[in-house]
N, C-alpha and C. Protein backbone atom coordinates (compact mmCIF):
# COMPACT_ATOMS: atom_id res chain seq x y z
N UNK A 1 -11.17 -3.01 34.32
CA UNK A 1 -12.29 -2.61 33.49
C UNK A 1 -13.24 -1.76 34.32
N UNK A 2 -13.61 -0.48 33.59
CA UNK A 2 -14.46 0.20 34.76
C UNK A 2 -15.93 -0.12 34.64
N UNK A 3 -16.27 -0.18 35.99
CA UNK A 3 -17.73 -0.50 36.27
C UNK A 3 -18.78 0.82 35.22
N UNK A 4 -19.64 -0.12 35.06
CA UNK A 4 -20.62 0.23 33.58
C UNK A 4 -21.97 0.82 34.46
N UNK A 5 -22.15 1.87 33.72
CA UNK A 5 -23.35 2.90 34.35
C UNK A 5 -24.79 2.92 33.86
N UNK A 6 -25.50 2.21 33.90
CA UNK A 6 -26.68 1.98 33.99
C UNK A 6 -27.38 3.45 32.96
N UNK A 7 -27.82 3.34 31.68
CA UNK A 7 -28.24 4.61 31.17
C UNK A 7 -29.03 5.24 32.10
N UNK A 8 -29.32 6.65 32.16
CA UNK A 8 -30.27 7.44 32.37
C UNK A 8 -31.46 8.03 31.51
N UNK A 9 -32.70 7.44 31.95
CA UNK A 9 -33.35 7.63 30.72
C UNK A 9 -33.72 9.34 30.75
N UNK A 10 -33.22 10.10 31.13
CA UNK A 10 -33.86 11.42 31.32
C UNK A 10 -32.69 12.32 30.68
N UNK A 11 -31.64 11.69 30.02
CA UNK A 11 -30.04 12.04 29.29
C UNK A 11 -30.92 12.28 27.62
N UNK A 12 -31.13 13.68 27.03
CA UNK A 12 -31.38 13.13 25.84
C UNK A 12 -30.83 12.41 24.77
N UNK A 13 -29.67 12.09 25.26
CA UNK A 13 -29.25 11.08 24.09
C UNK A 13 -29.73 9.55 24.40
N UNK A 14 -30.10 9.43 25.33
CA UNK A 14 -31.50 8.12 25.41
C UNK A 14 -32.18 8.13 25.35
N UNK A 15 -32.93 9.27 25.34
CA UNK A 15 -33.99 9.78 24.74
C UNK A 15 -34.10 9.61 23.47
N UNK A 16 -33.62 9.90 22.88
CA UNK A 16 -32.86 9.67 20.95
C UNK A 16 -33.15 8.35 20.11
N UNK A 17 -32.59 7.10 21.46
CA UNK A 17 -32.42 6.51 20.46
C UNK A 17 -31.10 5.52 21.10
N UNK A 18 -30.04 6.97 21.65
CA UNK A 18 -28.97 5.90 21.80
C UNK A 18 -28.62 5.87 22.84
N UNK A 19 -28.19 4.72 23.67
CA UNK A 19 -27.85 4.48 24.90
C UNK A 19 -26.80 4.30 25.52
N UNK A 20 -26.58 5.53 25.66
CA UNK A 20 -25.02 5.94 26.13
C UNK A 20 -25.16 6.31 27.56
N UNK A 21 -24.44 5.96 29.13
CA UNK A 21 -24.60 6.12 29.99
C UNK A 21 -24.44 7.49 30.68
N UNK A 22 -24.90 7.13 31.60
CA UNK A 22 -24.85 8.77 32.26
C UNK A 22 -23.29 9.41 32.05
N UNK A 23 -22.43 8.21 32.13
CA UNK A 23 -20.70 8.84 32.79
C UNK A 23 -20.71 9.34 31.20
N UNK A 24 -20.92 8.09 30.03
CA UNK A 24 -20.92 8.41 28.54
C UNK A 24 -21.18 9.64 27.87
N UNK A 25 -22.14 10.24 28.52
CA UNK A 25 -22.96 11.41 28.18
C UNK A 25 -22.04 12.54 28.52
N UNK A 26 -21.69 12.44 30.05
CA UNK A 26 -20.67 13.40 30.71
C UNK A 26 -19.29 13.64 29.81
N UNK A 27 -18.65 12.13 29.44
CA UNK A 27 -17.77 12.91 28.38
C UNK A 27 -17.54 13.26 27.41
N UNK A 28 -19.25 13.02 26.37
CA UNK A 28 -18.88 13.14 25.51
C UNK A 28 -19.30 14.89 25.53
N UNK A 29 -20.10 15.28 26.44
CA UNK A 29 -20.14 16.76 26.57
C UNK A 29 -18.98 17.69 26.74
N UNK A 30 -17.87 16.68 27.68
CA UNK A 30 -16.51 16.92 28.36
C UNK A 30 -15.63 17.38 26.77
N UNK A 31 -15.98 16.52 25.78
CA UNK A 31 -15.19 16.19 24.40
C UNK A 31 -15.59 17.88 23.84
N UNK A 32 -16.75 18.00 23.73
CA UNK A 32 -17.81 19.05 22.46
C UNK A 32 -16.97 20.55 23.48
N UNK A 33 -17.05 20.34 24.82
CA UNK A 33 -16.08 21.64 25.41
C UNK A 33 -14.49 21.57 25.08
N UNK A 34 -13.84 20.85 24.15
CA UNK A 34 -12.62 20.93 23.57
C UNK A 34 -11.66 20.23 25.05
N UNK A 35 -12.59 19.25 25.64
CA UNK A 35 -11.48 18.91 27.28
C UNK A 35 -10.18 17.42 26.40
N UNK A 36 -9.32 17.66 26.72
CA UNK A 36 -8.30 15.92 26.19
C UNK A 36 -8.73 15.27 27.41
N UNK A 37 -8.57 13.76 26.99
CA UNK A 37 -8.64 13.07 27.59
C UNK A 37 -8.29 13.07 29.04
N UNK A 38 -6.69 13.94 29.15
CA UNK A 38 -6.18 13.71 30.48
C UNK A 38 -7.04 14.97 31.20
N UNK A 39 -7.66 15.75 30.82
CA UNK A 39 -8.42 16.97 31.21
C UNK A 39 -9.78 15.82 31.93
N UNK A 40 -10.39 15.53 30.99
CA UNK A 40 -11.83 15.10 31.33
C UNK A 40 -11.07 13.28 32.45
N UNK A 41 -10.36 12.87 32.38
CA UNK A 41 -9.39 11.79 33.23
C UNK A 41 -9.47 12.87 34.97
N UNK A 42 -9.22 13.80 34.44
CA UNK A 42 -8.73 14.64 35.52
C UNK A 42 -10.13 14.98 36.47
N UNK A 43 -10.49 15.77 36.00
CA UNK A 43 -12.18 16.30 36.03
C UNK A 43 -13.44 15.05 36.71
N UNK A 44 -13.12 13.85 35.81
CA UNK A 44 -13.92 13.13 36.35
C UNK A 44 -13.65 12.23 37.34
N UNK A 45 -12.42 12.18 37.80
CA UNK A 45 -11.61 11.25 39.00
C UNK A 45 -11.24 9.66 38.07
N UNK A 46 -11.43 9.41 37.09
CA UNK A 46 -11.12 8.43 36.10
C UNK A 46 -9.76 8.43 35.59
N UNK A 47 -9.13 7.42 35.59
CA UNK A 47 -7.61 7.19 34.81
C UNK A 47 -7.91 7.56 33.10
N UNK A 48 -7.13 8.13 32.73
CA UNK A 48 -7.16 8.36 31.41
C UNK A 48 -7.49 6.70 30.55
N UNK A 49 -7.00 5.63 30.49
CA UNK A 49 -7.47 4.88 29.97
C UNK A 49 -8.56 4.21 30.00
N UNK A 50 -9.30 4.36 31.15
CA UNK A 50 -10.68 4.38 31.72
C UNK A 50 -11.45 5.49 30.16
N UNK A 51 -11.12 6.62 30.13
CA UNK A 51 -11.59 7.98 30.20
C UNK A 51 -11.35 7.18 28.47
N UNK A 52 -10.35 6.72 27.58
CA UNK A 52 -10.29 6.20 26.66
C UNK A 52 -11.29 5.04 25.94
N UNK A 53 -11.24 3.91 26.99
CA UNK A 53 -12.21 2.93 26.28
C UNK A 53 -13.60 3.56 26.59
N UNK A 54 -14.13 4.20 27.60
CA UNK A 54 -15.12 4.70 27.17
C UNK A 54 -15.79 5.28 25.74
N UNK A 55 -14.32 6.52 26.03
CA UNK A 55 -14.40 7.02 24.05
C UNK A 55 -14.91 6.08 23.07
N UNK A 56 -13.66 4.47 23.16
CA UNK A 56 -13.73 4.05 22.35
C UNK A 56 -15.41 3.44 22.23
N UNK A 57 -16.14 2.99 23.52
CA UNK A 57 -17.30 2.54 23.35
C UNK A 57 -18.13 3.52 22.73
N UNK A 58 -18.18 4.78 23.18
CA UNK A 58 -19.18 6.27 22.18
C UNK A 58 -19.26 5.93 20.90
N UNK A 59 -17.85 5.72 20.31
CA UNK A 59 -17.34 5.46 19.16
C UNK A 59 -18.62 4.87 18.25
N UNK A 60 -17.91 3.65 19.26
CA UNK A 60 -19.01 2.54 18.70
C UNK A 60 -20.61 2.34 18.72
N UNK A 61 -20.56 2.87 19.61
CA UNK A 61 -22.42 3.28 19.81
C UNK A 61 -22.55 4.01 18.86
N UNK A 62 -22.33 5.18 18.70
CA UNK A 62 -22.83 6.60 17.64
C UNK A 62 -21.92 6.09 16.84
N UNK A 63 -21.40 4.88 15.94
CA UNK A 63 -20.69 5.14 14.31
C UNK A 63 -20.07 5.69 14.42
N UNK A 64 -19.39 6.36 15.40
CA UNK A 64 -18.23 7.16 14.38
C UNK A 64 -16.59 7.35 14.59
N UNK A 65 -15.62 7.61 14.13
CA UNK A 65 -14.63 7.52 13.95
C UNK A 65 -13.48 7.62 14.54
N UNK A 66 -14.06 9.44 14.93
CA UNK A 66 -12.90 10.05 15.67
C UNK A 66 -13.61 11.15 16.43
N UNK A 67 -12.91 11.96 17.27
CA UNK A 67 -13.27 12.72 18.02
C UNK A 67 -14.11 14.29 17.10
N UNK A 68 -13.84 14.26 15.83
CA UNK A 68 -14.09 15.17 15.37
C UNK A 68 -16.02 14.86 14.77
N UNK A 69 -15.85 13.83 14.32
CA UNK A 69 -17.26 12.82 13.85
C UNK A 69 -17.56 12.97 15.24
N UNK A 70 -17.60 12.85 16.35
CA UNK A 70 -18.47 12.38 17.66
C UNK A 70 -18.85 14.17 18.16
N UNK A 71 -18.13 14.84 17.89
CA UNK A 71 -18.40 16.09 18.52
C UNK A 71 -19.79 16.42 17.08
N UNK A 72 -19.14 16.72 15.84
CA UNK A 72 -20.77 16.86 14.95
C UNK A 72 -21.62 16.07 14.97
N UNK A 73 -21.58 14.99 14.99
CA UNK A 73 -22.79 14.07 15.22
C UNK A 73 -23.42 14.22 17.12
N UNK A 74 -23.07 14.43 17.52
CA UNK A 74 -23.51 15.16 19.04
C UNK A 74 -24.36 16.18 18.37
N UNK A 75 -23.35 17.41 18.04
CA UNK A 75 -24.33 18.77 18.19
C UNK A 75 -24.96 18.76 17.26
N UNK A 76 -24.87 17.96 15.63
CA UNK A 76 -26.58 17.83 15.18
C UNK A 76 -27.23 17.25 15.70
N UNK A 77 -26.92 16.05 16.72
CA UNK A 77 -28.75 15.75 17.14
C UNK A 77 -28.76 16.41 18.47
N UNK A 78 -28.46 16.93 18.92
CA UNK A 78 -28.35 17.89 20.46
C UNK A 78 -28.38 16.62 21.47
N UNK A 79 -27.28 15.81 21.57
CA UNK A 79 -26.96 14.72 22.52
C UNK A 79 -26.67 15.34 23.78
N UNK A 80 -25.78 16.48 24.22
CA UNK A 80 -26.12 16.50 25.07
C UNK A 80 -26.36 18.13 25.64
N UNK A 81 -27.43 18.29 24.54
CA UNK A 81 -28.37 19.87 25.04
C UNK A 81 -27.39 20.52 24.32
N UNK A 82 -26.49 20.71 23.55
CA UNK A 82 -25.43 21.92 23.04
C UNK A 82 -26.23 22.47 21.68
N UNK A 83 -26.74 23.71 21.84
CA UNK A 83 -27.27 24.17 20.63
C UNK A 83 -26.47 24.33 19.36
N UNK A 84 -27.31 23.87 18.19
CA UNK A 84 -26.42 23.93 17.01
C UNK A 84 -25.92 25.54 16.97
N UNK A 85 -24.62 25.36 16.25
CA UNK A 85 -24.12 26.61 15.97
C UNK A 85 -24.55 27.19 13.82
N UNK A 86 -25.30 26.48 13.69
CA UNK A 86 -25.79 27.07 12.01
C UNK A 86 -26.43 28.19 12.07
N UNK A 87 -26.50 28.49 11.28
CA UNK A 87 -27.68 29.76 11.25
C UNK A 87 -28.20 29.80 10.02
């Protein structure tokens, strides 16, 4: 089980509301840049199933489903700084 990262309160998605850790934050930014798992596994020195239950905890923090729900619900509330793309 991988060791659990202490939020950062200066991450705006704790800022927000929700308390997702620093590493949390890192992939779910890793996710919104289109990285797979074994990419952002790779990138962050983490085993892909590491790099997984994390996901699965995002999941569960932010409601939502799947990778497609976690990337829009990110960039409408600007979780981690990615400007909306609407116009």
């Amino acid at each position: 089980m991988p060791k659990d990262i202490n939020p950062n309160p200066d991450d705006l998605a704790c800022r927000q509301g929700f308390s997702l850790t620093q590493l949390e934050t890192e992939i779910l930014a890793l996710v919104e840049d289109g990285y797979t798992d074994r990419d952002i596994a790779n990138k962050l020195t983490l085993s892909r199933p590491e790099v997984e239950n994390h996901l699965a905890g995002i999941f569960e923090k932010l409601g939502v489903a799947n990778r497609l729900e976690l990337v829009l619900f990110s960039i409408d509330r600007h979780l981690t700084g990615t400007p909306p793309t609407r116009t």
